[in-house]
C-alpha atoms as a PDB file:
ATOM      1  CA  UNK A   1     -75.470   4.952  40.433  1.00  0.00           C
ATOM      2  CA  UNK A   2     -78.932   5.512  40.986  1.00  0.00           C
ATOM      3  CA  UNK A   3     -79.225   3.917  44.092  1.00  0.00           C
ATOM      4  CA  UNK A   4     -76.840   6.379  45.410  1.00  0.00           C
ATOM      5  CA  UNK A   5     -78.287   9.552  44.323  1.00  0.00           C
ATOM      6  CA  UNK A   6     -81.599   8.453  45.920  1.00  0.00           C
ATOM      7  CA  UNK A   7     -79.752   7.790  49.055  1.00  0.00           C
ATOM      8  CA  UNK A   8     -78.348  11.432  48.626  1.00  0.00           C
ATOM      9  CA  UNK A   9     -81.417  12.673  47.617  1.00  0.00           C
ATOM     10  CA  UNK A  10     -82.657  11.164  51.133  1.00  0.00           C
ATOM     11  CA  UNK A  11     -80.464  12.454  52.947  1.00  0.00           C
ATOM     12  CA  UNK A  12     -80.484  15.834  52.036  1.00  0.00           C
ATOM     13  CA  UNK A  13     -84.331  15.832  52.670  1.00  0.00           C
ATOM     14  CA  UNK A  14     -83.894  14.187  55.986  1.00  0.00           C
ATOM     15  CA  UNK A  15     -81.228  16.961  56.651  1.00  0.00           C
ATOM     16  CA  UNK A  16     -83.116  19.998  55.377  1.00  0.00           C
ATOM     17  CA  UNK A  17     -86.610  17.752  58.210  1.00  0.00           C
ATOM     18  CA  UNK A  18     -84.004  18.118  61.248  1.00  0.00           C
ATOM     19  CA  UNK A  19     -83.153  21.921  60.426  1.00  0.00           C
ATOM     20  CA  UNK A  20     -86.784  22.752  60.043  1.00  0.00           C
ATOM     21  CA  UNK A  21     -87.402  21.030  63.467  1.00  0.00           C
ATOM     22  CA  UNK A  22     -84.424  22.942  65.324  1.00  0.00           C
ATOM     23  CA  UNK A  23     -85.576  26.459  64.001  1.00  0.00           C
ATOM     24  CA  UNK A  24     -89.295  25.164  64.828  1.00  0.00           C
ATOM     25  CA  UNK A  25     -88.213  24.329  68.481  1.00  0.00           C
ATOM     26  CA  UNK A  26     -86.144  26.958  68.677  1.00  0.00           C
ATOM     27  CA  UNK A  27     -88.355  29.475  67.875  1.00  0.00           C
ATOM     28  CA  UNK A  28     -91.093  28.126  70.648  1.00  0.00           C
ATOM     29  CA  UNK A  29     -88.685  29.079  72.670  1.00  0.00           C
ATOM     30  CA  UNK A  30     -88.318  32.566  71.991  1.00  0.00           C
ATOM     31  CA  UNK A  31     -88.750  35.697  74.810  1.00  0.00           C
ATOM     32  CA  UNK A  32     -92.496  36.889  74.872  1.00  0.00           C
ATOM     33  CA  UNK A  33     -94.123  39.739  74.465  1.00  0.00           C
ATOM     34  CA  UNK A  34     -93.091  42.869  76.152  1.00  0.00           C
ATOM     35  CA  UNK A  35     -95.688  44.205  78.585  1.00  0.00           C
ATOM     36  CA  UNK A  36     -95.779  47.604  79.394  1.00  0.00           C
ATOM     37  CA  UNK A  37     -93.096  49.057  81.765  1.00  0.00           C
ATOM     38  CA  UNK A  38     -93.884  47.864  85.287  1.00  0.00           C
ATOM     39  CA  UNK A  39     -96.714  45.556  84.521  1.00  0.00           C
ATOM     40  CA  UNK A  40     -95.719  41.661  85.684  1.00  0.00           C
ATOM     41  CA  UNK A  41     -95.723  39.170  83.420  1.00  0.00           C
ATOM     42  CA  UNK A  42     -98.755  36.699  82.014  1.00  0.00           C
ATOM     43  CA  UNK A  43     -97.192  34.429  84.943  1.00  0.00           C
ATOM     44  CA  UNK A  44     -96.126  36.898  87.548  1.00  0.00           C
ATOM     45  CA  UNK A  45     -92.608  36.008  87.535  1.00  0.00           C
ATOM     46  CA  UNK A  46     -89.751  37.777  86.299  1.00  0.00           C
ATOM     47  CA  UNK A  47     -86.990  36.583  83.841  1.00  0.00           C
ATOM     48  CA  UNK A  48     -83.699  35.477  85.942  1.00  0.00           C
ATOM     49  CA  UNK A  49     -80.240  34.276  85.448  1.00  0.00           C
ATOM     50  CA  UNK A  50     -81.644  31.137  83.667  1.00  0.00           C
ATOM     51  CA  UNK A  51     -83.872  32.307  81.220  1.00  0.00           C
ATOM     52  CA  UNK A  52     -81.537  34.928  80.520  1.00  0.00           C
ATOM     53  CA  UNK A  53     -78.573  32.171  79.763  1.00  0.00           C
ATOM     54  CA  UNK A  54     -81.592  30.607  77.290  1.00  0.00           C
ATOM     55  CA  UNK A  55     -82.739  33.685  75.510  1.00  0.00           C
ATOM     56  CA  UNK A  56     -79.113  34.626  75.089  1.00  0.00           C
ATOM     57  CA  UNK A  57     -78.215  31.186  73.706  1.00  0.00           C
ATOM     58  CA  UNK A  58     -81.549  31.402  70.826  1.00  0.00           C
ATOM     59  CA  UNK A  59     -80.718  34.995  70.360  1.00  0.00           C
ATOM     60  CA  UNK A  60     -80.038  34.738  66.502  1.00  0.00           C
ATOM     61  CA  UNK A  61     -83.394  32.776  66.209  1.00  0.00           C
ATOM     62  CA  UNK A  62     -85.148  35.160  68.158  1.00  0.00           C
ATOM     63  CA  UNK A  63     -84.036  38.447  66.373  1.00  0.00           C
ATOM     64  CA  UNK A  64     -85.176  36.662  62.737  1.00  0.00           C
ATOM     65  CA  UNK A  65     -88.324  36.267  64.140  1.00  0.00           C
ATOM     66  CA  UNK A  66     -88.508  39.946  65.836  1.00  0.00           C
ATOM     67  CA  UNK A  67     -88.126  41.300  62.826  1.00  0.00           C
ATOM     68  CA  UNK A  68     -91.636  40.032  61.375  1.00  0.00           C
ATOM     69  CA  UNK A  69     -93.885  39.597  64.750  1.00  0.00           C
ATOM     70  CA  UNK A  70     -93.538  42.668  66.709  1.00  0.00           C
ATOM     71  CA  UNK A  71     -94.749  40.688  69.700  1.00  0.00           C
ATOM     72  CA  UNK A  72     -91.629  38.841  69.801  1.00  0.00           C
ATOM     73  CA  UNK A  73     -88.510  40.614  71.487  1.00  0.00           C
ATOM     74  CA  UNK A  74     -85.037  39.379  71.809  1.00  0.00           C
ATOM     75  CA  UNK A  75     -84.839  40.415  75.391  1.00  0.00           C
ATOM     76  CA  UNK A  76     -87.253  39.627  78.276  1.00  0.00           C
ATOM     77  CA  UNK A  77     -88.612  43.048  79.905  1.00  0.00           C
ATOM     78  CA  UNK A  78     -89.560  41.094  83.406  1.00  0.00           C
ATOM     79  CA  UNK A  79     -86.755  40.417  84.413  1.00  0.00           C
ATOM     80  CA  UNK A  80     -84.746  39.823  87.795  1.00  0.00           C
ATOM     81  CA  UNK A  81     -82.183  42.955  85.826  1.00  0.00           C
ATOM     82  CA  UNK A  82     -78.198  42.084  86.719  1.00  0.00           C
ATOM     83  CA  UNK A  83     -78.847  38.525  86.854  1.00  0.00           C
ATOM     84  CA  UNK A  84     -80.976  38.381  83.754  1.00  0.00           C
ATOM     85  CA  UNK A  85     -78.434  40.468  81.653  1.00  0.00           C
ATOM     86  CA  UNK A  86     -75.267  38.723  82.860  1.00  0.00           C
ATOM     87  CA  UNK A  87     -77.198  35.150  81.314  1.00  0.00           C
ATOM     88  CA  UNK A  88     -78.152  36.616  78.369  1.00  0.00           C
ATOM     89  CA  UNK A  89     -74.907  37.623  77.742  1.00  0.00           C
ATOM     90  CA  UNK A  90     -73.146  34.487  78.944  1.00  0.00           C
ATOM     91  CA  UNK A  91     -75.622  32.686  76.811  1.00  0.00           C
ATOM     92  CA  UNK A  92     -74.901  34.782  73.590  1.00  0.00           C
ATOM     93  CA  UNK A  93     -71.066  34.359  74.384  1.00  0.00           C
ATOM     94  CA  UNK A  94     -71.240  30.541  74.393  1.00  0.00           C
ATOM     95  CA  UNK A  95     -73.231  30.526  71.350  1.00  0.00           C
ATOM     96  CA  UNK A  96     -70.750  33.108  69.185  1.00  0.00           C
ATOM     97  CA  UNK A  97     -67.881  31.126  70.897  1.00  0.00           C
ATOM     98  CA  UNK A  98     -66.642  34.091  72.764  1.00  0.00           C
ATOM     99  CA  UNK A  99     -64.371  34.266  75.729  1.00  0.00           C
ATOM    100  CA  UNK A 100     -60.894  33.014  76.978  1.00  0.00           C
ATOM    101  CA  UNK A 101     -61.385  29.995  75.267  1.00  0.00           C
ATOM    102  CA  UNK A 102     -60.696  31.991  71.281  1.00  0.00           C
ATOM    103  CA  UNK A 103     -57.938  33.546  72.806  1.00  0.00           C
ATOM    104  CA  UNK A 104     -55.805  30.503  73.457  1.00  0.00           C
ATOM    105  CA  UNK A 105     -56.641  29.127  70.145  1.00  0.00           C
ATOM    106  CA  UNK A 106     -55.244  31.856  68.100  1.00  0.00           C
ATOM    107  CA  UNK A 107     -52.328  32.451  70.222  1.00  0.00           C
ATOM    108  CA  UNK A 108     -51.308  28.797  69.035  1.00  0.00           C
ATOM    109  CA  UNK A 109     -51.216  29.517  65.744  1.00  0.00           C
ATOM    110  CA  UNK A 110     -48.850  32.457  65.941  1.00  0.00           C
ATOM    111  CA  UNK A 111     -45.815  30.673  67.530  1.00  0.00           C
END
């Protein structure tokens, strides 16, 4: 018996390591600060359709963290605008599981 609560007991702290690591990396990931209106960005590029999709995806993460740092934003403010929006809402779509794919699921069910 006791081996296999210490293996438990392992596991469960090995679990707990990996979640700590994905909300670490996660998090280093997160939109920067917001510049003022019409300034460009520390790189000089705007936000596209990519980094959008991203932001989108680590959304959740990103408004957690938004909520104590109030140089972290969930959205990007350079950014490439239409492009940049439709990602970040493709990106939070895939992540909620969203779309046509929910809709065949539950229509299954019914018959």
């Amino acid at each position: 018996m006791e081996a296999t609560d210490s293996s438990m007991q392992r596991r469960q702290v090995v679990l707990a390591l990996m979640a700590l690591s994905l909300v670490l990396v996660l998090a280093a990931c997160a939109a920067g600060a917001n510049p003022e209106v019409g300034k460009a960005a520390a790189g000089g590029e705007s936000a596209g359709f990519w980094l959008g999709l991203w932001h989108g995806i680590i959304s959740p993460v990103t408004f957690v963290i938004s909520l104590f740092n109030e140089k972290v934003s969930i959205y990007e403010v350079p950014n490439d605008g239409n492009w940049y929006d439709f990602g970040f809402v493709l990106g939070a779509g895939i992540l909620f599981g969203g779309g046509f794919l929910g809709i065949g699921r539950n229509s299954s069910k019914r018959e």
